[in-house]
Protein backbone atom coordinates (compact mmCIF):
# COMPACT_ATOMS: atom_id res chain seq x y z
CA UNK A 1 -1.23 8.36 -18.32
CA UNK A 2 -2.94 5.33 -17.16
CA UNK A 3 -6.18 6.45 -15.25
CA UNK A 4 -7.27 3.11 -14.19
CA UNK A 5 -3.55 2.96 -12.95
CA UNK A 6 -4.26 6.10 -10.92
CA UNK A 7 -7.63 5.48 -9.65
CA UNK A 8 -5.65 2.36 -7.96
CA UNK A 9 -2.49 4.24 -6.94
CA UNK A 10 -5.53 6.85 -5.10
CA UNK A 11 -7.07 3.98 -3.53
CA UNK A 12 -3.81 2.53 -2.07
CA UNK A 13 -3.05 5.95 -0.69
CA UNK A 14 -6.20 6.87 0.54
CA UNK A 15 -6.38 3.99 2.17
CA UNK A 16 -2.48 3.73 3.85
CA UNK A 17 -2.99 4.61 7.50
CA UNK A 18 -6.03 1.40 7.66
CA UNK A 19 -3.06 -0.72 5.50
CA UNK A 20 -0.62 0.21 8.08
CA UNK A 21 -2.85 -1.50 10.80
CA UNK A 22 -3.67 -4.67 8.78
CA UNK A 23 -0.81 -5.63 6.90
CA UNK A 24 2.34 -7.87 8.35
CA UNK A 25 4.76 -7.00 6.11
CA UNK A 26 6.76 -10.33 6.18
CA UNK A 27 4.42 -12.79 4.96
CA UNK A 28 3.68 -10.61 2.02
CA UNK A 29 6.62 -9.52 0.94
CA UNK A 30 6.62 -13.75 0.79
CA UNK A 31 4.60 -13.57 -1.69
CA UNK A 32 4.87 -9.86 -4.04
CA UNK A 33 6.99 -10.34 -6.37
CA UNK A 34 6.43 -6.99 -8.60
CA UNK A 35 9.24 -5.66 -6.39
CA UNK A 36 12.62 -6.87 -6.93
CA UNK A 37 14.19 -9.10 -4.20
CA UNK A 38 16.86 -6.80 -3.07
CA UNK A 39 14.02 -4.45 -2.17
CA UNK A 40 12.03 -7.03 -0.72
CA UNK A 41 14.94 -7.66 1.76
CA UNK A 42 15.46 -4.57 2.80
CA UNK A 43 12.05 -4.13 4.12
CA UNK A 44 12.25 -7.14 5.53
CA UNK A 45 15.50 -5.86 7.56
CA UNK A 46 13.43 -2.56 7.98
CA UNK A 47 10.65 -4.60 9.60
CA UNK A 48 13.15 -5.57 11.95
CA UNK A 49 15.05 -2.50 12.91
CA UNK A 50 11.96 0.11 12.80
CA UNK A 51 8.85 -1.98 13.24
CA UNK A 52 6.29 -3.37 11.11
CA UNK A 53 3.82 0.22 10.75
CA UNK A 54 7.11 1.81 9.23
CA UNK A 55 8.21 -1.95 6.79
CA UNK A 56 4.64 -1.54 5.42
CA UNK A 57 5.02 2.19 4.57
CA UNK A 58 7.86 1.60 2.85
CA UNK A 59 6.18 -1.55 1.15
CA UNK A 60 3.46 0.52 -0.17
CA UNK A 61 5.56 3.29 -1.21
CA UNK A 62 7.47 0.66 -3.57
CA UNK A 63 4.16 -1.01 -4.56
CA UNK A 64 2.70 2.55 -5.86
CA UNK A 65 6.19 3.33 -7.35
CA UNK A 66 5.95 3.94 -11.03
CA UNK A 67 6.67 2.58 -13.77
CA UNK A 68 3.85 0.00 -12.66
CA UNK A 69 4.15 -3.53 -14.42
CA UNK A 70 1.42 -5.61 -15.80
CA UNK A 71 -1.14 -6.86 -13.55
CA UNK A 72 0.78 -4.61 -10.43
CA UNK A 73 -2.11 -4.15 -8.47
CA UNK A 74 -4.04 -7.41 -8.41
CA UNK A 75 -0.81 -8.72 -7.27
CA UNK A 76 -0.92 -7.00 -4.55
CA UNK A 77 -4.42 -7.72 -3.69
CA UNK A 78 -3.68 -11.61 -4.57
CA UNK A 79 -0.38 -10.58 -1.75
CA UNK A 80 -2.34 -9.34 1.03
CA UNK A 81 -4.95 -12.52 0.49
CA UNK A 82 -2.18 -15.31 0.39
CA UNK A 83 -0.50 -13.85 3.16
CA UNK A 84 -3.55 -13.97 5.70
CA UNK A 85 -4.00 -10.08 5.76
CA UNK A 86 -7.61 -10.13 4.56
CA UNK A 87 -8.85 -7.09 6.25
CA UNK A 88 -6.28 -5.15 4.26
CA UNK A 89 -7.17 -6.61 0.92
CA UNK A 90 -11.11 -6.14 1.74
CA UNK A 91 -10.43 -2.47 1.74
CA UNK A 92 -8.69 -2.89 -1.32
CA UNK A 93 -11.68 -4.39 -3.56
CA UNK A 94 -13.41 -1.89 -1.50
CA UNK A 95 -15.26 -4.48 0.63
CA UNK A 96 -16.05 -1.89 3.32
CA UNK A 97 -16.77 -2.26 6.82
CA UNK A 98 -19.88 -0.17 8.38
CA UNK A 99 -18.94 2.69 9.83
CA UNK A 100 -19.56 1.36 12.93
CA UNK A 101 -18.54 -1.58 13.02
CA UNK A 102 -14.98 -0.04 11.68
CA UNK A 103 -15.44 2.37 14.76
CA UNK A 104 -16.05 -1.15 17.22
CA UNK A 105 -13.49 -2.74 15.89
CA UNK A 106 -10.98 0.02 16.52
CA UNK A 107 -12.33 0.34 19.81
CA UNK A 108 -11.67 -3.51 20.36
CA UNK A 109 -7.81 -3.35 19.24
CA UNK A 110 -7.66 -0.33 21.62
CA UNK A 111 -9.06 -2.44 25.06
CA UNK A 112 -6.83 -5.38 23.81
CA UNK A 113 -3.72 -2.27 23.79
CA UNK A 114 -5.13 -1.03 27.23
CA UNK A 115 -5.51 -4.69 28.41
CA UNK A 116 -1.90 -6.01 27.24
CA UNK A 117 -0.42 -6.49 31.09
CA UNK A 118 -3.18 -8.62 31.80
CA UNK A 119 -3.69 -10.81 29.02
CA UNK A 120 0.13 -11.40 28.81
CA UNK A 121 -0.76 -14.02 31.57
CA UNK A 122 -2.36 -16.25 29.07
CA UNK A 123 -1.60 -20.11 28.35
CA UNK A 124 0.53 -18.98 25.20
CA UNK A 125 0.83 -22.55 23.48
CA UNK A 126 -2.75 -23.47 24.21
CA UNK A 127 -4.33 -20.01 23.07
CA UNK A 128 -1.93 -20.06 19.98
CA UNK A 129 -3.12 -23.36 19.09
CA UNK A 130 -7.05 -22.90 19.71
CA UNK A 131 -6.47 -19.39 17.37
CA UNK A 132 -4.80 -21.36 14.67
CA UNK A 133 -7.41 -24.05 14.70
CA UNK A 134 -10.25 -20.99 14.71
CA UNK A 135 -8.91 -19.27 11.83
CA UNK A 136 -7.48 -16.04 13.39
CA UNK A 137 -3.63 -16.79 12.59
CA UNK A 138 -2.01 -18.89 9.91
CA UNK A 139 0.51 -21.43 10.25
CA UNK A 140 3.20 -19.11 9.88
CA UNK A 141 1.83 -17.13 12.69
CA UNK A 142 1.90 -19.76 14.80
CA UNK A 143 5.15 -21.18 14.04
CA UNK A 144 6.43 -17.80 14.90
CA UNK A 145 5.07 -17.54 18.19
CA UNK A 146 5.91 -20.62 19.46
CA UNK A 147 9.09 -20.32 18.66
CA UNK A 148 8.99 -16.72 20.36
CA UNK A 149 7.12 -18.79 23.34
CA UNK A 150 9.97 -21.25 23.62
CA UNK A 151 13.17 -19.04 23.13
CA UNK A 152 12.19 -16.02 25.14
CA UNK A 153 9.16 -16.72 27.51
CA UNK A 154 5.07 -17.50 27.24
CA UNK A 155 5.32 -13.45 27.74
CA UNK A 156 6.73 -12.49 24.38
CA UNK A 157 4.77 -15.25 22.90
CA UNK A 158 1.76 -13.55 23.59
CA UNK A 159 2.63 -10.33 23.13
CA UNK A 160 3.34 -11.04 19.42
CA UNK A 161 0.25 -12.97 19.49
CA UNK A 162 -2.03 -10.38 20.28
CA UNK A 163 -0.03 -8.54 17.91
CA UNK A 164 -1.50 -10.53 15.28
CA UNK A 165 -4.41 -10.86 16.34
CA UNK A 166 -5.33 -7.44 16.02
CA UNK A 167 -4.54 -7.18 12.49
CA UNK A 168 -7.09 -10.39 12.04
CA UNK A 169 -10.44 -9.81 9.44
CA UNK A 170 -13.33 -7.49 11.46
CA UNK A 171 -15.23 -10.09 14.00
CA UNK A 172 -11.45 -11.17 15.37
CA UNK A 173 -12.98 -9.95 18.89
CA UNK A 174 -15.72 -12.08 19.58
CA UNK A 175 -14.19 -15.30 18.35
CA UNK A 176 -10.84 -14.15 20.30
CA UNK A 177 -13.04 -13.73 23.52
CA UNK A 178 -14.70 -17.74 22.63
CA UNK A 179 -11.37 -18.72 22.07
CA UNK A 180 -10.63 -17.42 26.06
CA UNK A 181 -13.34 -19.19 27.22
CA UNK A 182 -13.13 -22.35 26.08
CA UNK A 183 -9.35 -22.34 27.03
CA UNK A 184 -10.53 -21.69 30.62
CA UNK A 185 -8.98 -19.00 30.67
CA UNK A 186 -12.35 -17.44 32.87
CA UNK A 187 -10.49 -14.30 34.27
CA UNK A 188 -9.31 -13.00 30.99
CA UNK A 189 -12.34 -14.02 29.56
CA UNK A 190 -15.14 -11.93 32.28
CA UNK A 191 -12.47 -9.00 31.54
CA UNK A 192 -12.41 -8.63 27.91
CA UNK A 193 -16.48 -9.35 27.70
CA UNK A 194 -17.33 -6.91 29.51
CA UNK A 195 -14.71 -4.47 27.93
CA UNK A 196 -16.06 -3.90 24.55
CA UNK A 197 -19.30 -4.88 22.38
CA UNK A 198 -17.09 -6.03 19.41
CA UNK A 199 -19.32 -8.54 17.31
CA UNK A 200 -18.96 -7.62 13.86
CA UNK A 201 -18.96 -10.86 12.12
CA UNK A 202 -20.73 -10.16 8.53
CA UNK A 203 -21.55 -6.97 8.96
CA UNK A 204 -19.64 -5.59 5.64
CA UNK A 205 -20.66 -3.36 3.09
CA UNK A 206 -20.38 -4.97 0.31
CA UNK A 207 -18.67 -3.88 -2.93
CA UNK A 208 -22.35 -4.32 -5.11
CA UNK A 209 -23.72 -1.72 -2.75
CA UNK A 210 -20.82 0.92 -3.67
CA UNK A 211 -21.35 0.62 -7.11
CA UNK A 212 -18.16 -0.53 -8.27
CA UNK A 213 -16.12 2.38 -6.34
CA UNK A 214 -12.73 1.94 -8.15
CA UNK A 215 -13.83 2.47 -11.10
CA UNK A 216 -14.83 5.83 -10.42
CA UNK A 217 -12.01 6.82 -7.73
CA UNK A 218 -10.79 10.35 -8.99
CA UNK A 219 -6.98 11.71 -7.79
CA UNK A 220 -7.14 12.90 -4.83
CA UNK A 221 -4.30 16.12 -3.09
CA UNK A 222 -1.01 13.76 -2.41
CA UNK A 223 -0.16 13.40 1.29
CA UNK A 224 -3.37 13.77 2.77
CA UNK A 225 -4.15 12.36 6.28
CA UNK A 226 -7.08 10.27 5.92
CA UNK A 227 -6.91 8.51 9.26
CA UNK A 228 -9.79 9.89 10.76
CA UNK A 229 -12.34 9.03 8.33
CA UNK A 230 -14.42 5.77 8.38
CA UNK A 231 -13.84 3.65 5.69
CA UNK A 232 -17.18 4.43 4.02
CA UNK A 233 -16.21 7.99 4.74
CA UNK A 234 -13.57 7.92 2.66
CA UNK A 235 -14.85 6.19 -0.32
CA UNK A 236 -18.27 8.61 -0.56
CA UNK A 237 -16.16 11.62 -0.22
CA UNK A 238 -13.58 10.34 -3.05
CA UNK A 239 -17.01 9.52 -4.82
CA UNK A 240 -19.01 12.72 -4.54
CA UNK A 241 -15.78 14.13 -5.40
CA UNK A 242 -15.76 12.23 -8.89
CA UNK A 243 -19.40 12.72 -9.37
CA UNK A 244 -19.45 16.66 -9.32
């Protein structure tokens, strides 16, 4: 047995209810190719049917699904990097957030849940545009929710905009709110700024400070729920663990 290849596999699991929130499954299954393609298009038709949380579920299920072939995990990571879900690969070369600034941040994605009717009102095209231009979507974002903007309404546009949004690298908040502003859009703006205290631009752990984590990352019970812990949580306990 490979341990390296499980102290990965333990860090992908450990780690799937935080993947589940950052990863859009499309654009990387655009880009993994350690899975074949028929699988690849069945999540894809998955993402569709039963929603992105469960596409990228199944996605990691496949990625951790032995045997592994060379180089299987830093394609992933190089996956979740090329496909704009950086958050998601951070945790993966355990480039963890404080915990809390992991605790703002969840706080943030649950006023802009809380807030949805309201911010639905936005300029669609105009805030799609500024987020692009800001760094907060990629192209492919974009392209998607225009097109959303122009075949079903402004409405669905920014619904699936805020959908991405949310799933954007920790600090998403504060430029999202700047972004609001400078679009005029002052209502929106005065709401969300005084909704949550969400600046967490470069406020990471970094990966020095942990000592090289998954290196050291021993197997952990299979099927745990790990959702409640912090992200630094999670990685001392797995630690300690290894340690005694």
């Amino acid at each position: 047995m490979n341990m390296d290849d499980v102290m990965k596999e333990n860090l992908i699991d450990s780690f799937r209810p935080r993947l589940k929130v950052f990863i859009s499954v499309e654009p990387v299954l655009d880009c993994l190719h350690i899975i074949s393609a028929d699988q690849r298009e069945f999540l894809r038709q998955m993402a569709k049917t039963d929603g992105n949380s469960a596409a990228v579920d199944a996605l990691i299920s496949a990625v951790l699904r032995k045997p592994h072939p060379e180089g299987w995990f830093q394609a992933f990571v190089d996956a979740l990097c090329n496909a704009g879900c950086q958050q998601a690969a951070n945790y993966m070369m355990v480039k963890l957030p404080l915990p809390e600034v992991e605790e703002q941040n969840d706080h943030c994605m649950r006023m802009i849940d809380i807030l949805v009717p309201s911010l639905l009102d936005m300029d669609t095209k105009v805030v799609c545009t500024s987020c692009f231009s800001r760094g907060l979507i990629t192209k492919d974002d974009m392209d998607i929710i225009l097109c959303l903007a122009d075949s079903q309404g402004l409405r669905v546009g920014a619904r699936e905009l805020l959908k991405r949004i949310v799933r954007c690298q920790l600090g998403w908040y504060s430029e999202f709110i700047q972004i609001l502003r400078e679009t005029e859009h002052h209502f929106l703006y005065v709401l969300l700024e005084g909704s949550c205290d969400c600046d967490t631009t470069d406020l990471y752990r970094s990966e020095s400070s942990l000592g090289d984590s998954t290196q050291r990352l021993p197997s952990l019970p299979p099927g745990g729920n790990n959702s409640h812990l912090t992200a630094e949580c999670l990685v001392s306990s797995i630690i300690s663990v290894g340690v005694n």
